[in-house]
C-alpha atoms as a PDB file:
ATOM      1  CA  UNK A   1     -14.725  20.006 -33.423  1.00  0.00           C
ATOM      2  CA  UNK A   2     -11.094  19.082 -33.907  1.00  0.00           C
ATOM      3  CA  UNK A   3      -9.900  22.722 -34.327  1.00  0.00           C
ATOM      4  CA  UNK A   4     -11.850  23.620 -30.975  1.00  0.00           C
ATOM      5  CA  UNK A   5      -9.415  20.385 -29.203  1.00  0.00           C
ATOM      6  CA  UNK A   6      -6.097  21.776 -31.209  1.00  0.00           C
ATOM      7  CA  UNK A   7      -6.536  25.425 -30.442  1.00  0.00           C
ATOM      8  CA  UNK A   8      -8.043  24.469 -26.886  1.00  0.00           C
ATOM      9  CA  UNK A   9      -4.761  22.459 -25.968  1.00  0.00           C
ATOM     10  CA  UNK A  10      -2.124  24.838 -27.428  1.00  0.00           C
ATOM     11  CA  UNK A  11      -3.134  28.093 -26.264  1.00  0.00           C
ATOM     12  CA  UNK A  12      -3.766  26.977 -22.580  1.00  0.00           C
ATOM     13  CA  UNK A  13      -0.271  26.940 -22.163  1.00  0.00           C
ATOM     14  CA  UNK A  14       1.118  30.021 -23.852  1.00  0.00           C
ATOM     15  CA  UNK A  15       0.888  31.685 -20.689  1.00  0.00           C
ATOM     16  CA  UNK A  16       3.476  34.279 -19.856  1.00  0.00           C
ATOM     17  CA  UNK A  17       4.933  35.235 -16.448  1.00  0.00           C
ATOM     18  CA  UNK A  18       6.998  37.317 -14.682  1.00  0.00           C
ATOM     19  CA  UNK A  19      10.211  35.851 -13.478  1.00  0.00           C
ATOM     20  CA  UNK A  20      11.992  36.304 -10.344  1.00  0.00           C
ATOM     21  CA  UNK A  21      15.149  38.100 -10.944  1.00  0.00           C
ATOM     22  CA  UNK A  22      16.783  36.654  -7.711  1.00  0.00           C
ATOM     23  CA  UNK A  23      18.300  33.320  -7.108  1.00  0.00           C
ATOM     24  CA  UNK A  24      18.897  31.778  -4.088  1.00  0.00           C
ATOM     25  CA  UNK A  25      21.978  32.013  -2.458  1.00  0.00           C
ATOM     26  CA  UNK A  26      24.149  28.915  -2.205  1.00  0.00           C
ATOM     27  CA  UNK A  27      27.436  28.273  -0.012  1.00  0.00           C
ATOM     28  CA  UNK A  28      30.718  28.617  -2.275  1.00  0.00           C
ATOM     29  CA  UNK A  29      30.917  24.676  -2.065  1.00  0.00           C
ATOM     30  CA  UNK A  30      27.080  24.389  -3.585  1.00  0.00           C
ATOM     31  CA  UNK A  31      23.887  22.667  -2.347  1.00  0.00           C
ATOM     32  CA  UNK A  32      23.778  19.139  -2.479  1.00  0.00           C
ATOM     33  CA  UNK A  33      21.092  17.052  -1.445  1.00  0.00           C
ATOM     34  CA  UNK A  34      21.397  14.666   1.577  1.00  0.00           C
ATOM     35  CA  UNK A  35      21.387  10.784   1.059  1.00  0.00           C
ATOM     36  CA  UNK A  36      17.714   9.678   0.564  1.00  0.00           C
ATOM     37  CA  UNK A  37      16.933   6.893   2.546  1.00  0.00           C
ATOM     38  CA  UNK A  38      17.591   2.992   1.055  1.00  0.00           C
ATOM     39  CA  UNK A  39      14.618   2.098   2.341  1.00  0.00           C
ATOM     40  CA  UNK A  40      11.868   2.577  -0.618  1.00  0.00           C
ATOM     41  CA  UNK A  41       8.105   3.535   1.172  1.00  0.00           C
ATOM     42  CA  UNK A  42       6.418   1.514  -2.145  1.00  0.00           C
ATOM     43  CA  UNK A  43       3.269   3.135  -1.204  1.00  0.00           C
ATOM     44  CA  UNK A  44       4.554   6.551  -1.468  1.00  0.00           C
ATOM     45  CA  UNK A  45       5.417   6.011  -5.029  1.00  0.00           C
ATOM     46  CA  UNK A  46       4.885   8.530  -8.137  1.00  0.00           C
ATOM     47  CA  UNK A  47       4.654   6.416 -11.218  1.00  0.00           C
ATOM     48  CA  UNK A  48       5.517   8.847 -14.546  1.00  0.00           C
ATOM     49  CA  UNK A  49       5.727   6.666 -18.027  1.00  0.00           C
ATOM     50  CA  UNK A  50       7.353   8.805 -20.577  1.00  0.00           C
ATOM     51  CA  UNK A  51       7.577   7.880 -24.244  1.00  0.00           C
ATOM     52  CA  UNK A  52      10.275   9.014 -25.891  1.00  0.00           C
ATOM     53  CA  UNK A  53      12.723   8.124 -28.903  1.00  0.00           C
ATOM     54  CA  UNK A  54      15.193  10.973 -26.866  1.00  0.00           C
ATOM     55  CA  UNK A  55      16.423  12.768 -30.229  1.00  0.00           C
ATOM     56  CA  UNK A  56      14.969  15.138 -32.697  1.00  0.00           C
ATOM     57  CA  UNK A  57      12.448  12.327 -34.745  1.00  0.00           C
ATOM     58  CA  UNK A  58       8.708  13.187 -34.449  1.00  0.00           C
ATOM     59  CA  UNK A  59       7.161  10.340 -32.051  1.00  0.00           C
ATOM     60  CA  UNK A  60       4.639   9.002 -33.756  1.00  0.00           C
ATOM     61  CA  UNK A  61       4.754   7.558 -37.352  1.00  0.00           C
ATOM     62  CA  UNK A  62       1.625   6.375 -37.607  1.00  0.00           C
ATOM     63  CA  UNK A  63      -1.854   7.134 -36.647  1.00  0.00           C
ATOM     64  CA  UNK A  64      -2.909   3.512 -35.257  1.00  0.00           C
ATOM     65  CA  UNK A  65      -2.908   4.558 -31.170  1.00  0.00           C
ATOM     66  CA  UNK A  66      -4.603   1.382 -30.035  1.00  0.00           C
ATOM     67  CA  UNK A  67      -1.681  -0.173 -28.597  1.00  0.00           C
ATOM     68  CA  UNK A  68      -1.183   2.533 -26.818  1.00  0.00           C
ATOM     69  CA  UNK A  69      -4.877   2.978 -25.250  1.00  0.00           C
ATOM     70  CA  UNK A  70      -4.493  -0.627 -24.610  1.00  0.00           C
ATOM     71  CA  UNK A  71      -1.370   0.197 -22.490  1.00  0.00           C
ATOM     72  CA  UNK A  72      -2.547   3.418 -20.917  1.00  0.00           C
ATOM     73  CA  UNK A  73      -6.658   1.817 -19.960  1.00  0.00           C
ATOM     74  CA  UNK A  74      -4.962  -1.178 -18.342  1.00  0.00           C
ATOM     75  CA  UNK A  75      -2.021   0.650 -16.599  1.00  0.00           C
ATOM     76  CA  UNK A  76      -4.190   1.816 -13.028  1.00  0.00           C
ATOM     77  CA  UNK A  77      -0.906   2.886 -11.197  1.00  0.00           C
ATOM     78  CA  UNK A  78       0.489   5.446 -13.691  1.00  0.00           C
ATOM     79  CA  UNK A  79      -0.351   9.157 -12.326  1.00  0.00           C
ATOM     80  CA  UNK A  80       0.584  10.784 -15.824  1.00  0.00           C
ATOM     81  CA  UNK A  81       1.941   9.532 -19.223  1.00  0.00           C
ATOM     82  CA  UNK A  82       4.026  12.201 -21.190  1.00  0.00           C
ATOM     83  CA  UNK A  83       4.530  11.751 -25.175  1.00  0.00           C
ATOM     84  CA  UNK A  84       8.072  13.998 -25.625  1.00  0.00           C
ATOM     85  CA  UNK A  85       7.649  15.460 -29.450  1.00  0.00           C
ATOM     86  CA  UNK A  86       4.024  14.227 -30.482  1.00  0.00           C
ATOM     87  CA  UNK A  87       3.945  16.980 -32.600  1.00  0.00           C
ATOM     88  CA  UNK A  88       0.582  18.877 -34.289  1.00  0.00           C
ATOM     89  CA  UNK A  89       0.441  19.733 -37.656  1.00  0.00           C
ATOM     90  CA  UNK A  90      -2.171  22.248 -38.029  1.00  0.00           C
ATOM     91  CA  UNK A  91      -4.993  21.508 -39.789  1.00  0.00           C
ATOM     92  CA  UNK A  92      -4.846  18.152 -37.961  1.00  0.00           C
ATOM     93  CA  UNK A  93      -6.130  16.691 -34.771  1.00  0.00           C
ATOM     94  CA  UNK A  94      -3.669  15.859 -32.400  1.00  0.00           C
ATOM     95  CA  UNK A  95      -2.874  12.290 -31.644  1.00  0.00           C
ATOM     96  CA  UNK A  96      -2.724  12.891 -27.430  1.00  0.00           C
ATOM     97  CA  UNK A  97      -6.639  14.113 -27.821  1.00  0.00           C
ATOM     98  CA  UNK A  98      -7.189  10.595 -29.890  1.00  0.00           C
ATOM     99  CA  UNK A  99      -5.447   8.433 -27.422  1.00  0.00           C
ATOM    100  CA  UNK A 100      -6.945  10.801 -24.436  1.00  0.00           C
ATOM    101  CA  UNK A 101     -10.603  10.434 -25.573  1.00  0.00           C
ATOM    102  CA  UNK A 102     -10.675   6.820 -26.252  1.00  0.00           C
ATOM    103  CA  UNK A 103      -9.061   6.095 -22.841  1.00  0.00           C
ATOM    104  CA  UNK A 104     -11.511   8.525 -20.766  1.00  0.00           C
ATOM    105  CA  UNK A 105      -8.491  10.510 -19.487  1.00  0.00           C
ATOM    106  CA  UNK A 106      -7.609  14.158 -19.617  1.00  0.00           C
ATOM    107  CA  UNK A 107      -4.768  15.496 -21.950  1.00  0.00           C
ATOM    108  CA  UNK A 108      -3.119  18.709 -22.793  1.00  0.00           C
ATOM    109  CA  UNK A 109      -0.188  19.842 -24.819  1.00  0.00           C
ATOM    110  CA  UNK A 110       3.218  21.574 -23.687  1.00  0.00           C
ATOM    111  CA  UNK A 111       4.709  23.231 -26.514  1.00  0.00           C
ATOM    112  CA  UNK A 112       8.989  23.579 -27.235  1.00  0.00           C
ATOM    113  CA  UNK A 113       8.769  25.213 -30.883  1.00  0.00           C
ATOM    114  CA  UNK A 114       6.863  26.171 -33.763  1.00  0.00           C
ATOM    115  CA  UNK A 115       7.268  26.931 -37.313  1.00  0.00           C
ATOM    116  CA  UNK A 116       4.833  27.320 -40.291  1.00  0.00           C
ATOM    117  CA  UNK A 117       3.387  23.934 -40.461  1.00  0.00           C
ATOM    118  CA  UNK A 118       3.771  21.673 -37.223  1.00  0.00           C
ATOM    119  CA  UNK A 119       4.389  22.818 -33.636  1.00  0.00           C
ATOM    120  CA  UNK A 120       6.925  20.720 -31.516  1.00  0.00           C
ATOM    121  CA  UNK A 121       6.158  19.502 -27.961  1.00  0.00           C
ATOM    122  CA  UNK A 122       4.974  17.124 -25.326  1.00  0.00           C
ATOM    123  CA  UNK A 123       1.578  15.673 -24.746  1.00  0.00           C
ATOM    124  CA  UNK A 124       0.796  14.665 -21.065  1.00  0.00           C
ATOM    125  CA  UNK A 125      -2.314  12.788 -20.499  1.00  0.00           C
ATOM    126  CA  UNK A 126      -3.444  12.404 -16.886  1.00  0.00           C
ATOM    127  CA  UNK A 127      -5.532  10.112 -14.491  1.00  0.00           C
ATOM    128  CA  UNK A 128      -7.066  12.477 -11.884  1.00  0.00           C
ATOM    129  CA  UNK A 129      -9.118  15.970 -12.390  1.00  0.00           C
ATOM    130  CA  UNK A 130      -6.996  18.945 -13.187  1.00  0.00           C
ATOM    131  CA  UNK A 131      -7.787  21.933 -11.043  1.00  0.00           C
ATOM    132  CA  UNK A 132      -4.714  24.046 -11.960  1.00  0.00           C
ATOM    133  CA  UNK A 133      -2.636  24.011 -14.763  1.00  0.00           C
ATOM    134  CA  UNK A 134       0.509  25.879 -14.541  1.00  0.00           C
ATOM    135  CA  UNK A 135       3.287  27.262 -17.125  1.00  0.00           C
ATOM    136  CA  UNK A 136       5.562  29.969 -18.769  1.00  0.00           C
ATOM    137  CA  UNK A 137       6.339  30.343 -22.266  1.00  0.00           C
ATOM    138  CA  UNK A 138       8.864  32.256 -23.756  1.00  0.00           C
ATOM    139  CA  UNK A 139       9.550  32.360 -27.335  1.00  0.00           C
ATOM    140  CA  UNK A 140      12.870  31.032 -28.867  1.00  0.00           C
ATOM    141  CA  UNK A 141      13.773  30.169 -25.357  1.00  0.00           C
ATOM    142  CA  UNK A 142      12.070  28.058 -23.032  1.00  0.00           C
ATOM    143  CA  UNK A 143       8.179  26.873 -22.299  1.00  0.00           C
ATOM    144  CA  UNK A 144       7.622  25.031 -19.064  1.00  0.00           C
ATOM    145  CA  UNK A 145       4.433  23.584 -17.905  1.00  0.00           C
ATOM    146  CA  UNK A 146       2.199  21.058 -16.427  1.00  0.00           C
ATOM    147  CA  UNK A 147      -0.588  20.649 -14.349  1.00  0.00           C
ATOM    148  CA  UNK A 148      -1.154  20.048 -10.644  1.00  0.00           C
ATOM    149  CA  UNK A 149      -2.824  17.111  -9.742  1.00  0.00           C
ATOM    150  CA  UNK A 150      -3.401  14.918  -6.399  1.00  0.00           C
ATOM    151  CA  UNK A 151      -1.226  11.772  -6.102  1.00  0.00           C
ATOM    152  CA  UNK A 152      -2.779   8.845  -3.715  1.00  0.00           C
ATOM    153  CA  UNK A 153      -0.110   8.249  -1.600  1.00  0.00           C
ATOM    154  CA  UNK A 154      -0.227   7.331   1.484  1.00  0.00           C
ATOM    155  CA  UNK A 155      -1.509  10.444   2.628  1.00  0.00           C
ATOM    156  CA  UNK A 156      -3.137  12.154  -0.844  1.00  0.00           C
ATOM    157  CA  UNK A 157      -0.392  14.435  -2.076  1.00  0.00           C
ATOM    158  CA  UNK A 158      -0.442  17.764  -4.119  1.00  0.00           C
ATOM    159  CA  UNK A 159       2.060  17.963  -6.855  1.00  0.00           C
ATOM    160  CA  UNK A 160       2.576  19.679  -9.820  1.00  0.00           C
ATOM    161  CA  UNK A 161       4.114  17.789 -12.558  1.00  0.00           C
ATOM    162  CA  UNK A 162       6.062  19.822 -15.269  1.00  0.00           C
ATOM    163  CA  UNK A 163       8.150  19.474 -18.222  1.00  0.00           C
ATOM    164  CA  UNK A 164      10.376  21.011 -20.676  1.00  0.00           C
ATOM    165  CA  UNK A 165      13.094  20.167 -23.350  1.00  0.00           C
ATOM    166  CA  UNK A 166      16.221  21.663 -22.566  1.00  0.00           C
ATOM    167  CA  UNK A 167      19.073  21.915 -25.510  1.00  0.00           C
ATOM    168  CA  UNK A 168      21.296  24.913 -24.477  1.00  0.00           C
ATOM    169  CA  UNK A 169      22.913  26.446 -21.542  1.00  0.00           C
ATOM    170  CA  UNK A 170      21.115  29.623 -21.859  1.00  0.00           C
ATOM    171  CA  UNK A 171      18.321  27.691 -20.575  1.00  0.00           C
ATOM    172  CA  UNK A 172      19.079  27.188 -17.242  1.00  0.00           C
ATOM    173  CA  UNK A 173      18.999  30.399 -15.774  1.00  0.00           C
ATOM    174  CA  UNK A 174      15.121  31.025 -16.972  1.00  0.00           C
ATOM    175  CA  UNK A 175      14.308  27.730 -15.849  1.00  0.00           C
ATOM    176  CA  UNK A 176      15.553  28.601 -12.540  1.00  0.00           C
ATOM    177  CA  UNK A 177      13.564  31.991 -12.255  1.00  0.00           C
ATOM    178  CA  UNK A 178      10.607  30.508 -14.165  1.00  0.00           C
ATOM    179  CA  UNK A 179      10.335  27.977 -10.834  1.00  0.00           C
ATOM    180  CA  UNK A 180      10.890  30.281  -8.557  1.00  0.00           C
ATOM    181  CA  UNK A 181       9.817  28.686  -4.583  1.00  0.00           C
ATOM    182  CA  UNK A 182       8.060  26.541  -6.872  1.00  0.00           C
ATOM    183  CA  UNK A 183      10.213  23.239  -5.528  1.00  0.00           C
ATOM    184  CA  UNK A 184       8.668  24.117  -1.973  1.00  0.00           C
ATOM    185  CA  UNK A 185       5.101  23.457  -3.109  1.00  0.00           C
ATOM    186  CA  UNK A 186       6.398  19.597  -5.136  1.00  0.00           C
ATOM    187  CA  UNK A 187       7.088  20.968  -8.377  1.00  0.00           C
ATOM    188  CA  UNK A 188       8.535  18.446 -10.085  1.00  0.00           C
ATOM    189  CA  UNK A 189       9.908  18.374 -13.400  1.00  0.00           C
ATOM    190  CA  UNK A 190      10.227  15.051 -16.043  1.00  0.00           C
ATOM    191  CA  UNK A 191      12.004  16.481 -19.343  1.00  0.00           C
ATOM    192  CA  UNK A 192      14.412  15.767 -21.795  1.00  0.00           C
ATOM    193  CA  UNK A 193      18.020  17.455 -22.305  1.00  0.00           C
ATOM    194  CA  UNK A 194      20.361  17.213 -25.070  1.00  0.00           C
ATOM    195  CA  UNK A 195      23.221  15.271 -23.603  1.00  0.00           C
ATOM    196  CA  UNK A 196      25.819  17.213 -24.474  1.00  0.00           C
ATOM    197  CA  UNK A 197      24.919  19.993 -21.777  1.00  0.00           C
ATOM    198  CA  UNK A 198      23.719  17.338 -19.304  1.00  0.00           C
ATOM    199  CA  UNK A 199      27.229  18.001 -17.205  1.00  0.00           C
ATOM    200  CA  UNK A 200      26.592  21.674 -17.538  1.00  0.00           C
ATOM    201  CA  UNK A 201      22.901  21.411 -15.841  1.00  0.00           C
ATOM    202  CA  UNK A 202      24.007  19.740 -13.166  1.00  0.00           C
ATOM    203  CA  UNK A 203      26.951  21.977 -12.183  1.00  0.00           C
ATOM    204  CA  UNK A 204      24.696  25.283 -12.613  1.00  0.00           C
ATOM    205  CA  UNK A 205      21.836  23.876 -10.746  1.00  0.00           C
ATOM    206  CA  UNK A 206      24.559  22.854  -8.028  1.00  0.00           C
ATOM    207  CA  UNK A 207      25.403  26.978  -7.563  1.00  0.00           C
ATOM    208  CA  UNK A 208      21.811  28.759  -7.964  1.00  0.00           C
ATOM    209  CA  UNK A 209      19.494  26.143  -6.529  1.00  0.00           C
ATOM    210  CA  UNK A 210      18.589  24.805  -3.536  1.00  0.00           C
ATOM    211  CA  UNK A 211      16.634  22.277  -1.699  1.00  0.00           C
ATOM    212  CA  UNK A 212      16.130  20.078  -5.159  1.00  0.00           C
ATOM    213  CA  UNK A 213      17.023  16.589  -6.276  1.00  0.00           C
ATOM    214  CA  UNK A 214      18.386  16.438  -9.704  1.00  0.00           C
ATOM    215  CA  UNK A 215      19.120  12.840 -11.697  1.00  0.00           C
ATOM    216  CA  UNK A 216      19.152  11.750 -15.284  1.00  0.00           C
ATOM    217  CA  UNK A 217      18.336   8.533 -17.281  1.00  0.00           C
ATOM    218  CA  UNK A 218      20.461   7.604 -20.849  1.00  0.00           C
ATOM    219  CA  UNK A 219      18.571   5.279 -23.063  1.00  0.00           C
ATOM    220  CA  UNK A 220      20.478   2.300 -24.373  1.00  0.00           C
ATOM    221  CA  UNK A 221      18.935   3.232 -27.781  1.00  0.00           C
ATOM    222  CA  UNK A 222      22.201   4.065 -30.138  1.00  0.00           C
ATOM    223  CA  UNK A 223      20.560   6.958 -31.870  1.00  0.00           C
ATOM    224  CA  UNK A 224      19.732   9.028 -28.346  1.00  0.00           C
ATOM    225  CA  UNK A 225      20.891  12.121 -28.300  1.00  0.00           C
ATOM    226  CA  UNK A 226      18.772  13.195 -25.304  1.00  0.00           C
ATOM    227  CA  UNK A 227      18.496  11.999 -21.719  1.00  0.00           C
ATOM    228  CA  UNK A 228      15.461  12.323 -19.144  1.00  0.00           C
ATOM    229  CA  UNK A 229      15.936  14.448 -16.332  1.00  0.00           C
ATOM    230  CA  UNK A 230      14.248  14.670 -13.026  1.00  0.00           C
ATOM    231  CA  UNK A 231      14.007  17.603 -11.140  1.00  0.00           C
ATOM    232  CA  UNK A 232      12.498  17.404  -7.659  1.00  0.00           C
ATOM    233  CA  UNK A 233      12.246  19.039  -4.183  1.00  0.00           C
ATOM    234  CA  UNK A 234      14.102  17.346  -2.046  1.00  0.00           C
ATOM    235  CA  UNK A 235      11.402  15.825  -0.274  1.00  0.00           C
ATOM    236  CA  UNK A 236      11.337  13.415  -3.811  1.00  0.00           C
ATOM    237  CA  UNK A 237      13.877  11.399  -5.096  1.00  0.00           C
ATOM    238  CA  UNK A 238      13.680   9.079  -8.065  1.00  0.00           C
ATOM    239  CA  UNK A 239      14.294   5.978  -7.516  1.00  0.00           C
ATOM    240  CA  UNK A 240      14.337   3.803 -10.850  1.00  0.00           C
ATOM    241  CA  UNK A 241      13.563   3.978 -14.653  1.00  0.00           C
ATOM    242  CA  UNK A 242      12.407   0.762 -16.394  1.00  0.00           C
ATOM    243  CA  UNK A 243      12.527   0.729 -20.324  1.00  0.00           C
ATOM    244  CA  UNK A 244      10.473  -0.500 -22.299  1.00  0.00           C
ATOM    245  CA  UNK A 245       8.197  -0.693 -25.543  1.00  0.00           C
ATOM    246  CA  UNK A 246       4.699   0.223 -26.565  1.00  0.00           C
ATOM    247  CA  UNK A 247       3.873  -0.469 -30.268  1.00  0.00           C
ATOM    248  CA  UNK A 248       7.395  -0.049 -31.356  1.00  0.00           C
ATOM    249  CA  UNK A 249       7.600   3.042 -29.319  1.00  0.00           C
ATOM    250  CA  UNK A 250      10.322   3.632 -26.401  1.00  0.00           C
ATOM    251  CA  UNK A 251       8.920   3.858 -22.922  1.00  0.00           C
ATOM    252  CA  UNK A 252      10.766   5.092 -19.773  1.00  0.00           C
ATOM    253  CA  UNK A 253       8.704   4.058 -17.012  1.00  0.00           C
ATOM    254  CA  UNK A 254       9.950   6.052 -13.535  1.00  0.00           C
ATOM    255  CA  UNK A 255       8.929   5.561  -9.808  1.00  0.00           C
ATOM    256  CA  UNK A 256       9.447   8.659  -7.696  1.00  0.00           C
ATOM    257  CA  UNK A 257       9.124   8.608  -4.349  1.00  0.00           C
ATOM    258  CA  UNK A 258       7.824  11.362  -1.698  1.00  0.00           C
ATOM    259  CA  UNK A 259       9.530  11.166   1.478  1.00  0.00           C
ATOM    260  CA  UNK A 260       7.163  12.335   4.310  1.00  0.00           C
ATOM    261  CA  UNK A 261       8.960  11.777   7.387  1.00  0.00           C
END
């Protein structure tokens, strides 16, 4: 039974697509986002808690998950919980499916590399039922997906939540195609990027996006060499991260809110 969970939740997302070969077109100053409003709508708020150690160290140590399930079964606001590098050894069952079943909520696994023994990537585990799940994957280069789910805002909101690790510039341009007019239909994208090409995202997005919120988040943890990014439509904006612990383990909790009027 644990081989049918492993191969079930890596190959639903080693879907390939076509990309668009044509990006929008930008003035020569570049799109920037108007000022979201100070006001925060609290019950229009996305809640995304991401666990993360934001460098290249495997997530989990150990296999004792209960403080975690503890967390997740008495956490009812939370509309996802992501796990960036709780990697799978083959052979083994996945800790996401562990912490999933015991807390009666659905997981899946988004992949960023492989090699002979363990496969690199992020777990998401999810309140609501999962109609669609969405994704590309392209070896060596970039996999991005998620699953679209209904948020209960104040009117019940479709969005697809996403992620991806981003580490090199050569990413950007296939992460642009790969979303295509996906930002019109609340795509929105939690993921890590190597800080050193933080600067660069932002100033490529800036000239072959538009209509998109971009911000990041830097741990205070000395040994980060990552930062969370958040990649919205416009009609999002994020408004804080709150860190955190779980077990020992880091924990960016982010609000997100939708702005309907």
């Amino acid at each position: 039974m644990r081989y049918k969970y492993l191969i079930y939740i890596v190959a639903v997302f080693l879907i390939f697509t076509s990309c668009k070969d044509q990006e929008p077109n930008v003035t020569d100053d570049g799109y920037e986002a108007s000022e979201a409003p100070e006001t925060i709508n609290q019950s229009n708020i996305i809640t995304v808690e991401f666990f993360s150690k934001l460098n290249d160290e495997t997530l989990f140590s150990s296999s004792d998950y209960q403080a975690i399930i503890s967390h997740i079964t008495s956490d009812k606001a939370s509309l996802a919980f992501l796990f960036d590098r709780s990697d799978i050894y083959l052979g083994q069952k996945s800790p996401i499916v562990d912490i999933a079943l015991e807390s009666k909520l659905k997981s899946f696994f988004i992949q960023n590399d492989v090699d002979d023994s363990v496969i690199h990537g992020t777990g998401m585990i999810v309140r609501p039922l999962v109609p669609v799940y969405d994704g590309i994957g392209i070896p060596d280069t970039l996999f991005l997906a998620g699953c679209t789910v209904t948020a209960a805002l104040v009117q019940p909101t479709v969005v697809t939540l996403m992620t991806c690790k981003l580490s090199d510039s050569f990413q950007f341009p296939v992460l642009v195609r790969s979303l295509g007019d996906g930002l019109q239909t609340n795509k929105i994208v939690v993921g890590t990027i190597k800080t050193d090409v933080a600067d660069g995202f932002k100033d490529y997005l800036k000239y072959h996006l538009k209509n998109f919120r971009l911000s990041f988040y830097s741990s205070s943890e000395t040994n980060a060499t990552y930062e969370i990014f958040y990649l919205t439509p416009v009609e999002f904006v994020k408004r804080e991260t709150t860190e955190m612990t779980v077990s020992g383990l880091p924990l960016y909790q982010s609000k997100i809110e939708y702005l309907d009027n």
